[in-house]
Protein backbone atom coordinates (compact mmCIF):
# COMPACT_ATOMS: atom_id res chain seq x y z
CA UNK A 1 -50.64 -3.29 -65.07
CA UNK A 2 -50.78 -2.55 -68.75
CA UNK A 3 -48.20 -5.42 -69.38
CA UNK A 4 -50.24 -7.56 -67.64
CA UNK A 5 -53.29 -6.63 -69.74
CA UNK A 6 -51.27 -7.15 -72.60
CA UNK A 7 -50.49 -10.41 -71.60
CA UNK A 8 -53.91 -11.28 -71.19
CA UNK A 9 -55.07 -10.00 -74.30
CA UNK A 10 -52.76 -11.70 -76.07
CA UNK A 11 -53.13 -15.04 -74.59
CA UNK A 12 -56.89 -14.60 -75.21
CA UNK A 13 -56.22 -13.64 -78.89
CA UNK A 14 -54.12 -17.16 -78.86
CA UNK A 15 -56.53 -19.30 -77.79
CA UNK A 16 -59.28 -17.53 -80.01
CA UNK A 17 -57.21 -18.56 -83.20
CA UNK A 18 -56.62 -21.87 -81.70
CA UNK A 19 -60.26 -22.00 -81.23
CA UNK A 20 -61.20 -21.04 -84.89
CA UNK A 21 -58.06 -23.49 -86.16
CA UNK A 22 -59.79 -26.07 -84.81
CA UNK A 23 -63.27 -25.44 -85.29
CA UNK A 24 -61.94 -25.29 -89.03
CA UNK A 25 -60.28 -28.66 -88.75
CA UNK A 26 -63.59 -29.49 -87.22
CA UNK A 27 -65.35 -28.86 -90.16
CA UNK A 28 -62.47 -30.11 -92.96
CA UNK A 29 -62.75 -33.59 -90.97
CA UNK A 30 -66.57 -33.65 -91.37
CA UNK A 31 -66.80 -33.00 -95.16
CA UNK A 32 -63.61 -35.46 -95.48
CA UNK A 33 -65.89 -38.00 -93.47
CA UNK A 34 -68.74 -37.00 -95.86
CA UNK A 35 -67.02 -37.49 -99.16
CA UNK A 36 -65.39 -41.00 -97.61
CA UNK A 37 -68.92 -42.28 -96.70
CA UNK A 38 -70.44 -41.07 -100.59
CA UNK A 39 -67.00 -42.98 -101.46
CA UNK A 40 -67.42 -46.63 -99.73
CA UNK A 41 -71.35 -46.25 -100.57
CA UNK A 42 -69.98 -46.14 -104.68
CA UNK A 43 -67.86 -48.41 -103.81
CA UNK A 44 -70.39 -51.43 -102.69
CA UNK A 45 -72.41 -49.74 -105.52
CA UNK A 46 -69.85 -50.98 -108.09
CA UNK A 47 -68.62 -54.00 -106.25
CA UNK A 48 -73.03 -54.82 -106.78
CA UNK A 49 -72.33 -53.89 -110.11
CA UNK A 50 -69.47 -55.84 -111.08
CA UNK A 51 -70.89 -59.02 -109.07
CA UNK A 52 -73.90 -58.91 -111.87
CA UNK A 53 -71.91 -58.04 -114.92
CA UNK A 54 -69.83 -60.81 -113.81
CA UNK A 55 -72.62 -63.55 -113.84
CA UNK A 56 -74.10 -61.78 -116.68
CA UNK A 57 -70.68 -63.03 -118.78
CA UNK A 58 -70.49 -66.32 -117.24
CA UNK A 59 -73.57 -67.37 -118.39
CA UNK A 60 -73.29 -65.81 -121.81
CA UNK A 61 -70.09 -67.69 -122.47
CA UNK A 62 -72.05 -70.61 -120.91
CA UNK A 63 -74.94 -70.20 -123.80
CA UNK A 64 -72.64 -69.59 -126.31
CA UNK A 65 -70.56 -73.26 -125.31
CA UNK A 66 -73.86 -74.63 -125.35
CA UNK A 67 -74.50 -73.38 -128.98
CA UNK A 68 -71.44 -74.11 -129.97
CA UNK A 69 -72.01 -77.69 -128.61
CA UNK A 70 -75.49 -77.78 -130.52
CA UNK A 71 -73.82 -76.40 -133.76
CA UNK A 72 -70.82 -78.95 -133.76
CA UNK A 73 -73.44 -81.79 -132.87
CA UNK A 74 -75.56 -81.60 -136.24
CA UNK A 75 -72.43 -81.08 -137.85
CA UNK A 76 -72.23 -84.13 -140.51
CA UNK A 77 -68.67 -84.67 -139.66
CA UNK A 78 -70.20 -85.66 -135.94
CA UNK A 79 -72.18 -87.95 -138.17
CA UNK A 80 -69.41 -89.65 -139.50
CA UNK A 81 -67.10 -90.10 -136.61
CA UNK A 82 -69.64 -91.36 -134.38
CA UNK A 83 -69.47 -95.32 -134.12
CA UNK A 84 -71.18 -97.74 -131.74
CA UNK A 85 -70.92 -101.21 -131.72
CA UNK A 86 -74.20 -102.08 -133.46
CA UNK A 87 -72.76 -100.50 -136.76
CA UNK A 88 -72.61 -97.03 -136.43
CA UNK A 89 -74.67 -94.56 -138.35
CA UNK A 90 -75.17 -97.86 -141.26
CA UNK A 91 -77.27 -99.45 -139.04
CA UNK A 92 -78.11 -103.21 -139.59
CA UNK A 93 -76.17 -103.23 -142.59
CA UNK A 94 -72.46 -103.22 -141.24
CA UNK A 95 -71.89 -106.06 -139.37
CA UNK A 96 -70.07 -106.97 -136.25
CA UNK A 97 -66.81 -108.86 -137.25
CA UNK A 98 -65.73 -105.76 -139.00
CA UNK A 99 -66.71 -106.63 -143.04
CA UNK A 100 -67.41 -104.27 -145.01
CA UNK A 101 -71.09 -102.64 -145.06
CA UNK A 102 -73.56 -103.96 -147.09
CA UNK A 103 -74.85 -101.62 -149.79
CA UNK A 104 -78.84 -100.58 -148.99
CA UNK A 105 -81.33 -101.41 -151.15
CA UNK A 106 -81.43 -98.98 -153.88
CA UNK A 107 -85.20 -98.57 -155.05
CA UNK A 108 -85.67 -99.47 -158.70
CA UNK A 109 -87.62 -96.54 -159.55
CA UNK A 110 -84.48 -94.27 -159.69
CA UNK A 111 -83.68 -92.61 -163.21
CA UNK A 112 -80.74 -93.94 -165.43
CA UNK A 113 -77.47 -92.08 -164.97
CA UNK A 114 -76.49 -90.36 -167.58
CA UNK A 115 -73.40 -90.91 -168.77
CA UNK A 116 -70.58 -93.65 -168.50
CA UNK A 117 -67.79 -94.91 -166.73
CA UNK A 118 -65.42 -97.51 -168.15
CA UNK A 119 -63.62 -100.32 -166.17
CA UNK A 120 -60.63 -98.60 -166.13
CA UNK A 121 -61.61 -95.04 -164.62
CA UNK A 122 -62.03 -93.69 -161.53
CA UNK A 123 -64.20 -91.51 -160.05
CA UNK A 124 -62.52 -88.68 -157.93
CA UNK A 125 -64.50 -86.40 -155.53
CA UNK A 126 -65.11 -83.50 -158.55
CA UNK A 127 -66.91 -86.57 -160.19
CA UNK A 128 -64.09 -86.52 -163.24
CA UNK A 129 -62.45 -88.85 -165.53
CA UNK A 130 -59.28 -90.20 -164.34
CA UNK A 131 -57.92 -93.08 -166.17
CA UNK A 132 -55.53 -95.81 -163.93
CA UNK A 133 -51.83 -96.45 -165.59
C-alpha cells in the first residue's frame, strides 16, 4: 500500500502545481487584459487628439491662404494687371477702341519742376539723363 500512497501523493502534488500554473496564467492574462484596455483607451485618446490637431492645421493653412490672398490683393501689381472693359483702373479716361489713355487733368496749382529736360533725352526709371544717338 505504500506505492499506492505514493502514487496518490504524487498525482495530488501534480495537479496542485497544475493548479497554481494556472491560477498564475490566470492572473498574467488579467494584468495583460488590463494593460491592453489602458492601451486601446490611449489609443482613442490620441486618435481624439490627432483628429483636433488635424483641423487645428487645416484651418491655419486655410487663414494663412486667406492672408496671403488679402496681401497679394492690395498688392499694386494686382492694381496694374487688373483690366475690365470700361478702362481698367484709368477709368473714363481710356477708351474702348483701344487708344491710348487720356492724360487726367493735372491741377494748376502744382509747383514748377525743377530742373530740365531737353528734346533729345530720356527719362529712365532712376529719373537720369540719357541722351538718344
Amino acid at each position: 500500500m505504500a506505492g499506492m500512497d505514493k502514487l496518490v501523493a504524487c498525482k495530488k502534488c501534480n495537479r496542485d502545481q497544475s493548479m497554481a500554473q494556472l491560477y498564475e496564467i490566470l492572473k498574467l492574462r488579467e494584468g495583460i487584459n488590463l494593460q491592453m484596455a489602458q492601451l486601446q483607451d490611449e489609443v482613442s485618446r490620441l486618435k481624439a487628439s490627432l483628429t483636433q490637431q488635424t483641423v487645428e492645421n487645416e484651418n491655419a493653412k486655410n487663414q494663412l491662404e486667406i492672408m496671403q490672398l488679402r496681401v497679394e490683393m492690395n498688392q499694386p501689381t494686382h492694381l496694374c494687371s487688373c483690366r475690365r472693359h470700361d478702362g481698367g483702373i484709368w477709368g473714363e479716361n481710356m477708351s474702348q477702341q483701344g487708344q491710348e489713355p487720356q492724360i487726367p487733368n493735372i491741377p494748376q496749382d502744382l509747383p514748377p519742376m525743377e530742373g530740365r529736360i531737353s528734346v533729345g533725352d530720356v527719362v529712365s526709371e532712376r529719373g537720369a539723363g540719357v541722351g538718344l544717338v
